[in-house]
N, C-alpha and C. Protein backbone atom coordinates (compact mmCIF):
# COMPACT_ATOMS: atom_id res chain seq x y z
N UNK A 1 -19.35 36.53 -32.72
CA UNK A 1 -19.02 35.83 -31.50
C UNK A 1 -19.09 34.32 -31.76
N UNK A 2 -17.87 33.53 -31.09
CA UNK A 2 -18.04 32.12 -31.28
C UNK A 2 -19.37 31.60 -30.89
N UNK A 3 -19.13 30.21 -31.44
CA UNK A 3 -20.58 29.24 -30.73
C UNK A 3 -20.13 28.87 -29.20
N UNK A 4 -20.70 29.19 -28.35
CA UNK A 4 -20.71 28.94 -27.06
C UNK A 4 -20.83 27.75 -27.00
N UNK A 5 -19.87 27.17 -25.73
CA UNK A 5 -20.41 25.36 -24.91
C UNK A 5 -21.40 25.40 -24.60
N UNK A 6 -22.17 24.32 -24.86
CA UNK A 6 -23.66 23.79 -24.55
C UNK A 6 -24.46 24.61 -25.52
N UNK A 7 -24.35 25.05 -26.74
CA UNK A 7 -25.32 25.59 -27.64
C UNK A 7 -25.62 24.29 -28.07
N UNK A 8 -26.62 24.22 -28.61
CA UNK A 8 -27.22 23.22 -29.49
C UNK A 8 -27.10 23.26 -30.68
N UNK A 9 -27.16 22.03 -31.65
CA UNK A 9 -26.50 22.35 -32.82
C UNK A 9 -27.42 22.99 -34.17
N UNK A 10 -26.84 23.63 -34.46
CA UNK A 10 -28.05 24.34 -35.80
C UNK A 10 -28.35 23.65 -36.28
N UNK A 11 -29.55 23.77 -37.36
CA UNK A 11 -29.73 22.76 -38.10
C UNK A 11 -29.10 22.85 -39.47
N UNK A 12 -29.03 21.97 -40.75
CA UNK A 12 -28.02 22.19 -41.71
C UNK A 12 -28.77 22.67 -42.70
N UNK A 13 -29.51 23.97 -42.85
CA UNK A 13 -30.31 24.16 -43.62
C UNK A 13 -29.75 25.47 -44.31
N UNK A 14 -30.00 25.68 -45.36
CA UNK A 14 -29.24 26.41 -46.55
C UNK A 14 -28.22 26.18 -47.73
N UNK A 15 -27.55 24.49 -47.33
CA UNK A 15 -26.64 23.76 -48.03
C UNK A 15 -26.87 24.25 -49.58
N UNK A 16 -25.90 24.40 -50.41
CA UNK A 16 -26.51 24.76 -51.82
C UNK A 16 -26.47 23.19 -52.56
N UNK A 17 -25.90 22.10 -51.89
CA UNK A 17 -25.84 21.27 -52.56
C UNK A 17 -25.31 20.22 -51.38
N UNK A 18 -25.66 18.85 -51.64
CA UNK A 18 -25.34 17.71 -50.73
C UNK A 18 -25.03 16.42 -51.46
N UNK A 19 -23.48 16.02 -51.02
CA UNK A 19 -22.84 14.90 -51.05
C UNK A 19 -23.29 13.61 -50.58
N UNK A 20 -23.39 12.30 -50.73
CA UNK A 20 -23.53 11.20 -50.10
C UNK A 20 -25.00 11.38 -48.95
N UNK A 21 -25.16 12.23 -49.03
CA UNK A 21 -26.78 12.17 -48.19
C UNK A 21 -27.70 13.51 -48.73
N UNK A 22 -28.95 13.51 -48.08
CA UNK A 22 -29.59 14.70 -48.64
C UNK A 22 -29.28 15.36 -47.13
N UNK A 23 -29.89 16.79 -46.86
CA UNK A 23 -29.78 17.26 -45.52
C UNK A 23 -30.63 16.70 -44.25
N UNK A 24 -32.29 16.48 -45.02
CA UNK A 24 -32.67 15.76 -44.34
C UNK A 24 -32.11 14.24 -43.10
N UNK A 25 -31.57 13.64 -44.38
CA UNK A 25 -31.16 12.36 -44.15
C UNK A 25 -29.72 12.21 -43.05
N UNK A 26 -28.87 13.70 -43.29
CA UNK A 26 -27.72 13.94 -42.46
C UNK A 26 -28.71 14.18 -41.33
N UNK A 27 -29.43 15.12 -40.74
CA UNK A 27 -30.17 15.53 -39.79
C UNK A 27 -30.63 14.14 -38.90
N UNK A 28 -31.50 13.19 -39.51
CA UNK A 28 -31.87 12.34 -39.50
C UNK A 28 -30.92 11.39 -38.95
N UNK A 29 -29.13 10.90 -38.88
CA UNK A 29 -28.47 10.45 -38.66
C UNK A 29 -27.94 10.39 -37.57
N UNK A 30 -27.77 12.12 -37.40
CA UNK A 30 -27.29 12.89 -36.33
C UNK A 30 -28.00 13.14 -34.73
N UNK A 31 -29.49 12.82 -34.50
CA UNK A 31 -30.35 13.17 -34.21
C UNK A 31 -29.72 12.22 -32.60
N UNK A 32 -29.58 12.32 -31.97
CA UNK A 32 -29.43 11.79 -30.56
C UNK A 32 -28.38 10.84 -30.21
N UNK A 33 -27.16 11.60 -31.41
CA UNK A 33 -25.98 10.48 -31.39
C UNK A 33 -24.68 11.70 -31.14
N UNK A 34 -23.45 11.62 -30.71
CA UNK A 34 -22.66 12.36 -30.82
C UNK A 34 -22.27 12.70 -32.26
N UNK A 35 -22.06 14.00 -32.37
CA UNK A 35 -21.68 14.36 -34.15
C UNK A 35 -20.30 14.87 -34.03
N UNK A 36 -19.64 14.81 -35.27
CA UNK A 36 -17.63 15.53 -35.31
C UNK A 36 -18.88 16.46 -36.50
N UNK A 37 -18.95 17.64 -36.79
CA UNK A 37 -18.99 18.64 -37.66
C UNK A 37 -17.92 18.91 -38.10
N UNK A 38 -17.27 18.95 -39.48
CA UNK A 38 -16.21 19.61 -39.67
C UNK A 38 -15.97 20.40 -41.25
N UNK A 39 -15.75 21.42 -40.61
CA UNK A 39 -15.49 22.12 -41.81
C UNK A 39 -14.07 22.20 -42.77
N UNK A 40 -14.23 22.23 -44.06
CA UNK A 40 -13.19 22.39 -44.53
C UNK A 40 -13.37 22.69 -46.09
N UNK A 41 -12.28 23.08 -46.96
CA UNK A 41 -12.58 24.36 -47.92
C UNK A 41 -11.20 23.10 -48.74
N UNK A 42 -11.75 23.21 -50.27
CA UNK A 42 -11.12 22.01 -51.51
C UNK A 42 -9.63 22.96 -51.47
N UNK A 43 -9.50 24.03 -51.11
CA UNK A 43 -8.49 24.80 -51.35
C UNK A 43 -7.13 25.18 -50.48
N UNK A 44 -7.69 24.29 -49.34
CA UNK A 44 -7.09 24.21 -47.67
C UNK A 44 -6.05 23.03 -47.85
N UNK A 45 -5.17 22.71 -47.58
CA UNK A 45 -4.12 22.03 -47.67
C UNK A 45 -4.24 21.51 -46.09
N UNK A 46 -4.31 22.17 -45.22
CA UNK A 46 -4.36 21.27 -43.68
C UNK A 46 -5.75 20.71 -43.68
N UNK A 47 -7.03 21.16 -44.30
CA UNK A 47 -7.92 20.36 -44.89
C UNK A 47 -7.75 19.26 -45.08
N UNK A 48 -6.70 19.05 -46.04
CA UNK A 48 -6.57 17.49 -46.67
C UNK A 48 -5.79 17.01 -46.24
N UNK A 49 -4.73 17.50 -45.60
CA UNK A 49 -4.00 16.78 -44.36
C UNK A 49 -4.94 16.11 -43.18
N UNK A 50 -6.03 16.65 -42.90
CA UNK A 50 -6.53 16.12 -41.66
C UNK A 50 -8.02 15.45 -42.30
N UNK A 51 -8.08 15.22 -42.95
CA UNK A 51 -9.16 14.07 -43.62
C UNK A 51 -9.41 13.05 -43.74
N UNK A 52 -7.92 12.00 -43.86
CA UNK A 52 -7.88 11.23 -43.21
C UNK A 52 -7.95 10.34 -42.00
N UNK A 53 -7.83 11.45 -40.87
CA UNK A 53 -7.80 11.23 -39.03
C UNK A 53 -9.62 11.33 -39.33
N UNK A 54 -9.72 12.64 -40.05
CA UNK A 54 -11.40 12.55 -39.95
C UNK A 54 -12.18 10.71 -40.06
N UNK A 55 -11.71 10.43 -41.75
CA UNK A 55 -12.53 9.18 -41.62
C UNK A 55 -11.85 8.63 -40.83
N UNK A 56 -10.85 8.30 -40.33
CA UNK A 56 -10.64 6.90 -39.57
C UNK A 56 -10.96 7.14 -37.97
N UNK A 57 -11.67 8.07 -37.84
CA UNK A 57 -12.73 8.56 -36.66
C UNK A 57 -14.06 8.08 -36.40
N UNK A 58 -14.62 8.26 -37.99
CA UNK A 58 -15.62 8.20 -38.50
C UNK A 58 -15.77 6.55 -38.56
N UNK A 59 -15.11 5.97 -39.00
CA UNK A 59 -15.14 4.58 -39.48
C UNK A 59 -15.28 4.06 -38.25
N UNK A 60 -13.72 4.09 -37.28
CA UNK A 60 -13.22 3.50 -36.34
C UNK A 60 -14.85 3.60 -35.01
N UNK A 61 -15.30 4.77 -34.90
CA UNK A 61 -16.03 5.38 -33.57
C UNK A 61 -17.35 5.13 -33.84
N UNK A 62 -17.59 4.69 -35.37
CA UNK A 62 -19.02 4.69 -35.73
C UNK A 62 -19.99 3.59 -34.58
N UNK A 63 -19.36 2.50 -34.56
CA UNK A 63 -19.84 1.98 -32.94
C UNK A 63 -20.37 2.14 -31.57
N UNK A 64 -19.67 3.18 -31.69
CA UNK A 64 -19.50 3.99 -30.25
C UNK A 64 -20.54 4.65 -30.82
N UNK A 65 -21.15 4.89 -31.45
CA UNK A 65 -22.13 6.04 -32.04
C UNK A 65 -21.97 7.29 -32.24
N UNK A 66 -20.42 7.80 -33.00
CA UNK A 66 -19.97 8.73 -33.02
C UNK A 66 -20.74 8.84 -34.80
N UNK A 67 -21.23 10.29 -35.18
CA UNK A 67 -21.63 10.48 -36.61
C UNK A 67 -21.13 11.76 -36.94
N UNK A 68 -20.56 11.83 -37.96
CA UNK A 68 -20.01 12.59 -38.85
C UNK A 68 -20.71 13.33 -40.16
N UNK A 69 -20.13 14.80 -40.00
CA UNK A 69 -21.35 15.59 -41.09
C UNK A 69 -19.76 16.40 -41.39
N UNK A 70 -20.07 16.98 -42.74
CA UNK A 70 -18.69 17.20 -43.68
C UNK A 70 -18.83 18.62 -43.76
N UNK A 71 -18.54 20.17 -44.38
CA UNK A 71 -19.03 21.20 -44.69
C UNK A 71 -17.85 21.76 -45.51
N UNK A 72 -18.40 21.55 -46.35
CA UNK A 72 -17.14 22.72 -47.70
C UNK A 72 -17.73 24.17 -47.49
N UNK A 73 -16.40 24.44 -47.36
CA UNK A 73 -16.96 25.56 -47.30
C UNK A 73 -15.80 26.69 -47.89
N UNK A 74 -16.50 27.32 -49.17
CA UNK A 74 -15.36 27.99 -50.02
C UNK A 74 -14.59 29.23 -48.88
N UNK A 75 -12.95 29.77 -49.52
CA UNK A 75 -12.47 30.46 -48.74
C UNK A 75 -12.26 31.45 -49.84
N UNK A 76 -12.57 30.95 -51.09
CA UNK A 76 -11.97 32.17 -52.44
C UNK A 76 -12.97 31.39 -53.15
N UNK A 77 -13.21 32.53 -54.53
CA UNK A 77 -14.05 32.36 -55.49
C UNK A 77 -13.85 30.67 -56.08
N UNK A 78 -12.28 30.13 -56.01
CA UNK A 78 -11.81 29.15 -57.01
C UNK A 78 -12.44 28.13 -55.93
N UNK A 79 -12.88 28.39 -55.03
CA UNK A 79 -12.95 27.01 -54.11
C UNK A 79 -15.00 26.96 -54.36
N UNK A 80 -15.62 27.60 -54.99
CA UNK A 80 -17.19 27.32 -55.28
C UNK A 80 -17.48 26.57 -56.33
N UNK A 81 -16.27 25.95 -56.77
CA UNK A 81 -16.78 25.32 -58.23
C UNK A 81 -17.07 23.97 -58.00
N UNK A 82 -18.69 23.03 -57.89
CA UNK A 82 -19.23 22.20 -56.72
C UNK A 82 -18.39 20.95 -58.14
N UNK A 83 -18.22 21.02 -58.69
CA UNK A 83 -17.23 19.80 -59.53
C UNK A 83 -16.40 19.66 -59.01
N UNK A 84 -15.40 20.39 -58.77
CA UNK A 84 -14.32 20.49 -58.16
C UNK A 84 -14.26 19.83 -56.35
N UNK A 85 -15.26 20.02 -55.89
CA UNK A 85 -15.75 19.67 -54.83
C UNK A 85 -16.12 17.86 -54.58
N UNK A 86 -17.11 17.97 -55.55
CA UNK A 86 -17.15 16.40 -55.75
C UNK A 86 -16.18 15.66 -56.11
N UNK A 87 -15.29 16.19 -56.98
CA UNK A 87 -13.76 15.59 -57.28
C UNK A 87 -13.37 14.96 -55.80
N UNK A 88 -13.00 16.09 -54.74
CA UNK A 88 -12.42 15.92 -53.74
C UNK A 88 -13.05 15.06 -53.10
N UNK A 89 -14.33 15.31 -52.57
CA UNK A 89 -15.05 14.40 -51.54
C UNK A 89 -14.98 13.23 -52.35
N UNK A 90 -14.88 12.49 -53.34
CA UNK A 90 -14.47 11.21 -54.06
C UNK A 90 -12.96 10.68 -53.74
N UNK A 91 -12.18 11.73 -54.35
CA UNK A 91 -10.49 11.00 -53.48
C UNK A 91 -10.19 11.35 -52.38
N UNK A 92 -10.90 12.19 -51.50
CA UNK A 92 -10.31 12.42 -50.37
C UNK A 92 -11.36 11.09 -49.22
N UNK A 93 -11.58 10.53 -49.41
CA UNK A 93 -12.61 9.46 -49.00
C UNK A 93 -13.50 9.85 -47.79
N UNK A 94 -14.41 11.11 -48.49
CA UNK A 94 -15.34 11.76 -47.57
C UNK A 94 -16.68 10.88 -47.88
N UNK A 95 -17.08 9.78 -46.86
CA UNK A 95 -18.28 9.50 -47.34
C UNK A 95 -19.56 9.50 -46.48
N UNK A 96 -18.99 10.51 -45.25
CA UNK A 96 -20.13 10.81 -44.52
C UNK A 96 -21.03 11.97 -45.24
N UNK A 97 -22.06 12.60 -44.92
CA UNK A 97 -22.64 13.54 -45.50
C UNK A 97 -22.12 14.67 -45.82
N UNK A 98 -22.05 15.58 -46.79
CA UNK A 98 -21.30 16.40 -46.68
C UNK A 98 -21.79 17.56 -47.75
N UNK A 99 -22.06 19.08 -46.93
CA UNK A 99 -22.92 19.93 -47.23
C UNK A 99 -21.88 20.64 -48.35
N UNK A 100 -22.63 21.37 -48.86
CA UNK A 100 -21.58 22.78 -50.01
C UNK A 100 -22.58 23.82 -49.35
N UNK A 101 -21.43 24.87 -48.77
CA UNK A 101 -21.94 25.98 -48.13
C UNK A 101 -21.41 27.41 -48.98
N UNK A 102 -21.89 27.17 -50.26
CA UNK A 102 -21.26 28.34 -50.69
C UNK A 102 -21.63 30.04 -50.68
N UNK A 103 -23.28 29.64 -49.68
CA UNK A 103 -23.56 30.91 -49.15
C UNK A 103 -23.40 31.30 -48.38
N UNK A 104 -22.55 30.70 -47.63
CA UNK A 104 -21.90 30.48 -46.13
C UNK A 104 -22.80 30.53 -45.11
N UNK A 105 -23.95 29.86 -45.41
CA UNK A 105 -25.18 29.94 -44.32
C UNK A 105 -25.43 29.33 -43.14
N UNK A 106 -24.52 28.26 -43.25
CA UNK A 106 -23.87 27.03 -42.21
C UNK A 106 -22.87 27.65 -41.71
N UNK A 107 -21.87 28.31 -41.91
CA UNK A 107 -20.91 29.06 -41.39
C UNK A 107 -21.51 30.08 -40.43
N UNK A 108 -22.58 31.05 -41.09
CA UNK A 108 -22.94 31.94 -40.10
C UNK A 108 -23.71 30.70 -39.35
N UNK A 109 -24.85 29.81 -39.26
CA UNK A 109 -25.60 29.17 -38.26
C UNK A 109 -24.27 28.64 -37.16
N UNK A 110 -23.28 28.73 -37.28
CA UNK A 110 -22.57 27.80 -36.42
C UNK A 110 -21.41 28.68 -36.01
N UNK A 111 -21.84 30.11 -36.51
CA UNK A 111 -21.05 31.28 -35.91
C UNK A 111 -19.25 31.22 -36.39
N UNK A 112 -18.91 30.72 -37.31
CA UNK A 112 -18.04 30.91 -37.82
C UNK A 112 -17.18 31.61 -38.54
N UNK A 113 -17.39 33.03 -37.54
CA UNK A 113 -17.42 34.23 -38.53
C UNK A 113 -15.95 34.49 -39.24
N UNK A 114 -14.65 33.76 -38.66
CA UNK A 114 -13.99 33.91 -39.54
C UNK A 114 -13.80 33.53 -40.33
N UNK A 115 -14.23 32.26 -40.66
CA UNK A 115 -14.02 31.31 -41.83
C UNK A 115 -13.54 30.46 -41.54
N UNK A 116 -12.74 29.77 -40.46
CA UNK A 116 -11.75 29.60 -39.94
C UNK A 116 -12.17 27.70 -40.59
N UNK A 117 -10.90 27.30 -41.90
CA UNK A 117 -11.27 25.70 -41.68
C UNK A 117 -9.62 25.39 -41.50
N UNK A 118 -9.15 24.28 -41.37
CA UNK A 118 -10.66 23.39 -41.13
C UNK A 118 -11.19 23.89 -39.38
N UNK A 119 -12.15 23.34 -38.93
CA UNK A 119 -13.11 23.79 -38.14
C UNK A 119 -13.70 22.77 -37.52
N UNK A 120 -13.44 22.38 -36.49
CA UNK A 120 -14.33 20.84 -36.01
C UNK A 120 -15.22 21.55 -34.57
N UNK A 121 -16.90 20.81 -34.55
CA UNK A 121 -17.61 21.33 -33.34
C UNK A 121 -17.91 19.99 -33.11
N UNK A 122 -17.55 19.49 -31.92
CA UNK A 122 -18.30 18.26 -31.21
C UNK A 122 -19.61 18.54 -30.78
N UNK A 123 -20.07 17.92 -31.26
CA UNK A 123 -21.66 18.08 -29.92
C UNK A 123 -22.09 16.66 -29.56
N UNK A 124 -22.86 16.41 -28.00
CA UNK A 124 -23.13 15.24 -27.27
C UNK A 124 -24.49 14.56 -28.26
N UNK A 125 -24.68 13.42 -27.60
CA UNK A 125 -26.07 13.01 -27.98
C UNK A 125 -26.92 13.36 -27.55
N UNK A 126 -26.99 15.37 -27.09
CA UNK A 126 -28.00 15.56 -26.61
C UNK A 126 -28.30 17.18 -27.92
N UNK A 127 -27.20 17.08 -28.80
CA UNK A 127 -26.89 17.91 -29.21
C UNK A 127 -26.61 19.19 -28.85
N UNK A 128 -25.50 19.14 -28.13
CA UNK A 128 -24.93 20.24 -27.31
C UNK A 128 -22.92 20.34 -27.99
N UNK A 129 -22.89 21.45 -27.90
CA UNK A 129 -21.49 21.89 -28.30
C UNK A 129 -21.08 21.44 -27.05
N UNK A 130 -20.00 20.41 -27.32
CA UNK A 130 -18.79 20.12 -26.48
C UNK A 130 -17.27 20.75 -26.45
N UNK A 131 -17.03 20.89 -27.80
CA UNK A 131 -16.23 21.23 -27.99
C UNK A 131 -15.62 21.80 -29.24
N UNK A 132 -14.90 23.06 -29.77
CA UNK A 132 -15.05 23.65 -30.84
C UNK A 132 -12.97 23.75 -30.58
N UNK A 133 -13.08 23.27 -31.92
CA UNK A 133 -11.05 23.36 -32.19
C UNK A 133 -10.93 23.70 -33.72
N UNK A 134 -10.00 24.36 -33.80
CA UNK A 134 -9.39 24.64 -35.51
C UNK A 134 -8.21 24.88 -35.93
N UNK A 135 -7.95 24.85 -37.07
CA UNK A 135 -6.38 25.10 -37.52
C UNK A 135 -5.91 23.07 -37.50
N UNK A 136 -4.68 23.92 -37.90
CA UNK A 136 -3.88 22.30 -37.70
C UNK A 136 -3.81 21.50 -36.79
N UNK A 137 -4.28 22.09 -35.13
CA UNK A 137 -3.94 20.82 -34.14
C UNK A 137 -5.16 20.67 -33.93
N UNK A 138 -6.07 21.12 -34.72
CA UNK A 138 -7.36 21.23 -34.33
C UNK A 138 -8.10 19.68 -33.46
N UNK A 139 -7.80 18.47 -34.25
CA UNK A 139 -8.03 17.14 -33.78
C UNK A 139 -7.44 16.52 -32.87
N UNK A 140 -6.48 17.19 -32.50
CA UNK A 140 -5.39 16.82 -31.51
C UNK A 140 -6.45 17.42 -30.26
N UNK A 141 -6.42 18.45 -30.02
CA UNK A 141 -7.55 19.49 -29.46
C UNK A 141 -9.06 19.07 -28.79
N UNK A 142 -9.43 18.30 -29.71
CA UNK A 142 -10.77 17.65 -29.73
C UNK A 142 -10.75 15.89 -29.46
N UNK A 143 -9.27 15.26 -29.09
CA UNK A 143 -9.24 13.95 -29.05
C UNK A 143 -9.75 13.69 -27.60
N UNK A 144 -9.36 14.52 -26.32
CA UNK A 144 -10.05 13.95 -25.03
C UNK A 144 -11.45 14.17 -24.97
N UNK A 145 -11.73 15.36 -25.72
CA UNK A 145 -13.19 15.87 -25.37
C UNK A 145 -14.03 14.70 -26.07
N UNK A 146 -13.52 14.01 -27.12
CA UNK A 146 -14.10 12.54 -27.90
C UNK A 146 -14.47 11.85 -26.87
N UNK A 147 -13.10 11.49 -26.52
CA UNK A 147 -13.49 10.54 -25.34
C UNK A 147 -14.34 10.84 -24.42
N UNK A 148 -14.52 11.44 -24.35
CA UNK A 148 -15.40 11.87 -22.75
C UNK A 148 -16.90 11.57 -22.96
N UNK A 149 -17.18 12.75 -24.68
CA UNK A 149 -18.27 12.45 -25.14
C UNK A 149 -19.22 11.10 -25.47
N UNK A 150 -18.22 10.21 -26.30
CA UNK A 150 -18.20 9.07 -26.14
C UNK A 150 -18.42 7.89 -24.95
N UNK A 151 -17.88 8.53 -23.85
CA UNK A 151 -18.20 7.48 -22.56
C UNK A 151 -19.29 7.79 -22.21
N UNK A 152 -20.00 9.16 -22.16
CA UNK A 152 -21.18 9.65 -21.91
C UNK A 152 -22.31 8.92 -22.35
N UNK A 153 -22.12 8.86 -23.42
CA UNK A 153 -22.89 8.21 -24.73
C UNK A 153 -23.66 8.82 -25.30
């Protein structure tokens, strides 16, 4: 079953490995600020199509106190190889935190039972699910619920 509106957000614990922050330190970031969660897999092509809108979300909203947490998350054996991973999060200019879920333990905490990336969950600065979108229009999907979150603060 999906993650329900107004769940609170799991915590990021099980990561097999962490990019640009430790988990702690993502946790630590996230903690009473609006978060974009988003999932996505080195092997996903609308992945890396929408990575870009990611950072310039990230960059642009960071003001607003919008914070950003990353989640690889393999979809086939070829997508666990964490080199390959770091490759990406280097040119794909991921430099918010960003977990390797290759036990998919973040996937199940955040009820993602199909796999489904990429995968974006808003939650408020109270850490509450606002809003959960995926696939290709996925950000399109999640652009008013930003706003809203955002005016909230």
């Amino acid at each position: 079953m999906p993650m329900k509106i107004g769940s609170e957000m799991p915590p990021f614990d099980g990561a097999t490995e962490w990019f640009n922050a430790t988990g702690a330190r993502a946790a630590a970031e996230v903690k009473g600020q609006p978060t974009l969660v988003h999932f996505w897999s080195v092997g996903c092509d609308v992945c890396k199509e929408s990575l870009p809108r990611v950072a310039a979300w990230r960059d642009q909203r960071k003001a607003d106190g919008l914070r950003v947490v990353a989640v690889h998350m393999p979809r086939e054996e070829a997508d666990r190889d964490v080199e390959e991973v770091r490759g990406a999060v280097a040119t794909c200019n991921i430099t918010e935190p960003c977990a390797v879920d290759n036990e998919h333990k973040l996937r199940d905490a955040f009820k993602n039972d199909q796999g489904l990336v990429p995968a974006y969950y808003l939650f408020d600065g109270e850490g509450k699910l606002r809003c959960f979108a995926a696939g290709e229009r996925g950000l399109d999907m999640l652009t008013s619920a930003l706003e809203r979150v955002l005016r909230a603060g």
